[in-house]
Protein backbone atom coordinates (compact mmCIF):
# COMPACT_ATOMS: atom_id res chain seq x y z
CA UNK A 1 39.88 215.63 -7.21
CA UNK A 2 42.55 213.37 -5.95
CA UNK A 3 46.40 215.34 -5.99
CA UNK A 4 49.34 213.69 -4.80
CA UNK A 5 50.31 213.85 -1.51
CA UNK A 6 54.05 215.33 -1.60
CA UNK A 7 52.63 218.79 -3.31
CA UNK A 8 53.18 221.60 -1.67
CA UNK A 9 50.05 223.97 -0.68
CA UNK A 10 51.26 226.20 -3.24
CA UNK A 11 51.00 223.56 -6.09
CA UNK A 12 47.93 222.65 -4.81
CA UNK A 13 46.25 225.54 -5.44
CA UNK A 14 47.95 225.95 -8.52
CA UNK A 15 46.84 222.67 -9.86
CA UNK A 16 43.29 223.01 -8.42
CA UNK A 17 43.31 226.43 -10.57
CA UNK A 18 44.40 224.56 -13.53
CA UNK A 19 41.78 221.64 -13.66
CA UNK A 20 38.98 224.33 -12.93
CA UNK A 21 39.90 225.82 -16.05
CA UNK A 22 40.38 222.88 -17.94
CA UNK A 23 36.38 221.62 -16.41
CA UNK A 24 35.33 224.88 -17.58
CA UNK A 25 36.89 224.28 -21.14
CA UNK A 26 35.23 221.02 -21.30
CA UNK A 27 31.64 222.68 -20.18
CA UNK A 28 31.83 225.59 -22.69
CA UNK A 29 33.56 223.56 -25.34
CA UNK A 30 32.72 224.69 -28.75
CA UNK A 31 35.65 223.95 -31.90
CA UNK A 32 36.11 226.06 -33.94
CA UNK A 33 36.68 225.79 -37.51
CA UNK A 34 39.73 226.53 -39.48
CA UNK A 35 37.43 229.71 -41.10
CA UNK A 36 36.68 230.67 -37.62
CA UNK A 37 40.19 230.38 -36.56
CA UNK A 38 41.36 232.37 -38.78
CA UNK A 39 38.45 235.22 -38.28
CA UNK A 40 40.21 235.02 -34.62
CA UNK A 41 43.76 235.58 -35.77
CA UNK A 42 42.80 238.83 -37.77
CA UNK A 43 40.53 239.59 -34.98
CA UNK A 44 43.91 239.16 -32.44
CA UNK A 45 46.25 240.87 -34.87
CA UNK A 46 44.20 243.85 -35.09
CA UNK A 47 43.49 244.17 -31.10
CA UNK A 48 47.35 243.65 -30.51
CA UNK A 49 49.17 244.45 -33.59
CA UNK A 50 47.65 246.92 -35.43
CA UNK A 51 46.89 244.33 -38.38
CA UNK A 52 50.54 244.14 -39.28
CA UNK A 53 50.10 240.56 -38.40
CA UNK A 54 48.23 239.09 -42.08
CA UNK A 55 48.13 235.04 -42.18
CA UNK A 56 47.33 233.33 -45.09
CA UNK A 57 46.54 230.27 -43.77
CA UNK A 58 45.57 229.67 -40.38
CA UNK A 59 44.44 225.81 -39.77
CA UNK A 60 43.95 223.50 -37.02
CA UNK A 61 46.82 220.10 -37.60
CA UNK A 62 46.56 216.61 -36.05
CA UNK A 63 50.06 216.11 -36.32
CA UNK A 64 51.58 218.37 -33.64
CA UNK A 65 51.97 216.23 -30.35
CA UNK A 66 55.08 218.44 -29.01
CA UNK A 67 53.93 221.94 -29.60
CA UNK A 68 51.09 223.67 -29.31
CA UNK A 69 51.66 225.43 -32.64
CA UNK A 70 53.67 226.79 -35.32
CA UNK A 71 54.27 229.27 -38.42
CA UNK A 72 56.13 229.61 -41.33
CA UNK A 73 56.54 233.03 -41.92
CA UNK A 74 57.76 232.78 -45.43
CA UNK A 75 54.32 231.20 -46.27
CA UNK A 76 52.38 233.25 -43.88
CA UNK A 77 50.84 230.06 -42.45
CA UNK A 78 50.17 229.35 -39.08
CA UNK A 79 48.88 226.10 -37.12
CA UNK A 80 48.08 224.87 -33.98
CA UNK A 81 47.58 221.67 -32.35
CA UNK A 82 44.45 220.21 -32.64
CA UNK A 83 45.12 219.76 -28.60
CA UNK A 84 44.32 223.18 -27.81
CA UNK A 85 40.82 222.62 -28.63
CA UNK A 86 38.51 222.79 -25.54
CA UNK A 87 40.72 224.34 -23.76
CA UNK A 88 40.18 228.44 -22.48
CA UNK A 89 39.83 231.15 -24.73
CA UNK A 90 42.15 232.62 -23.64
CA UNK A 91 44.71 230.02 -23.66
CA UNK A 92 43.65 229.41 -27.97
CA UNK A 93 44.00 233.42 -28.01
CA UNK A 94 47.52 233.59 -26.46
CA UNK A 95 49.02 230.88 -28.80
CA UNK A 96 47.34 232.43 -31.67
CA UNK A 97 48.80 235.70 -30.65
CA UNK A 98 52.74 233.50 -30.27
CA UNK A 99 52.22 232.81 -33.74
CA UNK A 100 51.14 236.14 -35.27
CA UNK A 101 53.82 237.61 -33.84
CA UNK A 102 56.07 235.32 -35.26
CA UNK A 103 55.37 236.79 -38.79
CA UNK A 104 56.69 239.76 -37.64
CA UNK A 105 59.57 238.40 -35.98
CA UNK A 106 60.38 235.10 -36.65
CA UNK A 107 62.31 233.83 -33.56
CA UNK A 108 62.76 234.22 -29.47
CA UNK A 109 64.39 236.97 -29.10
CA UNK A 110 63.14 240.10 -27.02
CA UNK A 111 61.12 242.06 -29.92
CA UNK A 112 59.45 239.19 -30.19
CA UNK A 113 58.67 238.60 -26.58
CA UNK A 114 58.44 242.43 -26.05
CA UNK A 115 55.35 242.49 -28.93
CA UNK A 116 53.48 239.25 -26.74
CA UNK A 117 53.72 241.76 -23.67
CA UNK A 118 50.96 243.14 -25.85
CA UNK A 119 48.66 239.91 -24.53
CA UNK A 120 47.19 240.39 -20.85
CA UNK A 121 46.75 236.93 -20.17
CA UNK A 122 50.30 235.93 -21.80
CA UNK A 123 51.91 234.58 -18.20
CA UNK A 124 48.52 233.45 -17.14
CA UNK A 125 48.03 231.14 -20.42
CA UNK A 126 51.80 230.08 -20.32
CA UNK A 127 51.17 228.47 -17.28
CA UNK A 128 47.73 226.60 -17.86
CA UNK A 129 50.09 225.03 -21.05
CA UNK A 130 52.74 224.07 -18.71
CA UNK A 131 50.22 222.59 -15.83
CA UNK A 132 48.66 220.52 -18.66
CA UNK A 133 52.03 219.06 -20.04
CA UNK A 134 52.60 218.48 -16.05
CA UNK A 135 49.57 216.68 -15.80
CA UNK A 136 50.29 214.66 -18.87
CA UNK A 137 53.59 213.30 -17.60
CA UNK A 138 51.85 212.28 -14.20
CA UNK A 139 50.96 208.53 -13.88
CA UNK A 140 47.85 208.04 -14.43
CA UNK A 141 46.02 206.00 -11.61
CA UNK A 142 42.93 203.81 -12.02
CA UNK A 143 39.69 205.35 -11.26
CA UNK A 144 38.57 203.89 -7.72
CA UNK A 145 35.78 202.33 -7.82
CA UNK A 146 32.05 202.82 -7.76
CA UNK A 147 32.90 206.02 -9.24
């Protein structure tokens, strides 16, 4: 793994932590299917919100390049970037669980973010997303070669 030079040794472990768990997305990737993801949402809002959370649509998009997903709560649907597939578990669960709760409170404020303290892995998931958007904005250098 090749890291820039000017990171700190704090970034570098935190970017070494980051590509492990995107290598072991890419080793246990399986995709699920829209019926699958939304078994997992009423799985999620049972575990974290007693089933008040109830989707009616819950679909993987192509067309989400900014955000890793969203919901309309008057519709009761919720989507997420087709992106997130491959990546952890528990990064999928965590922005499934963003969206549930967003049916029962539609915006930032802190109900909502007091119902996501519900999620374990909340901070931990926030800041795989965040290394990966860091990652994307790096330049990306040409593979050396033999390689």
């Amino acid at each position: 793994m090749l890291i820039p030079a000017r990171m700190s040794e704090a970034e570098e472990r935190r970017w070494v932590s980051v590509m492990l768990d995107k290598l072991a997305a890419q080793e246990n990737k399986r995709i699920l299917g829209d019926s699958e993801l939304a078994e997992r949402a009423e799985r999620l809002s049972a575990q974290y919100f007693e089933g008040r959370a109830r989707p009616v649509s819950v679909r993987w998009v192509t067309n989400q390049n900014t955000r890793w997903g969203s919901c309309t709560p008057a519709e009761g649907s919720i989507r997420l970037s087709h992106r997130l597939q491959g990546m952890p578990e528990y990064v999928v669960d965590y922005v499934l669980v963003h969206e549930l709760a967003h049916l029962l409170v539609p915006g930032h404020g802190p109900r909502f973010w007091r119902l996501l303290d519900a999620y374990p892995r909340t901070e931990r998931a926030r800041g795989y997303l965040e290394g990966v958007v860091a990652a994307d904005r790096l330049p990306h250098l040409p593979a050396a070669r033999g390689e």
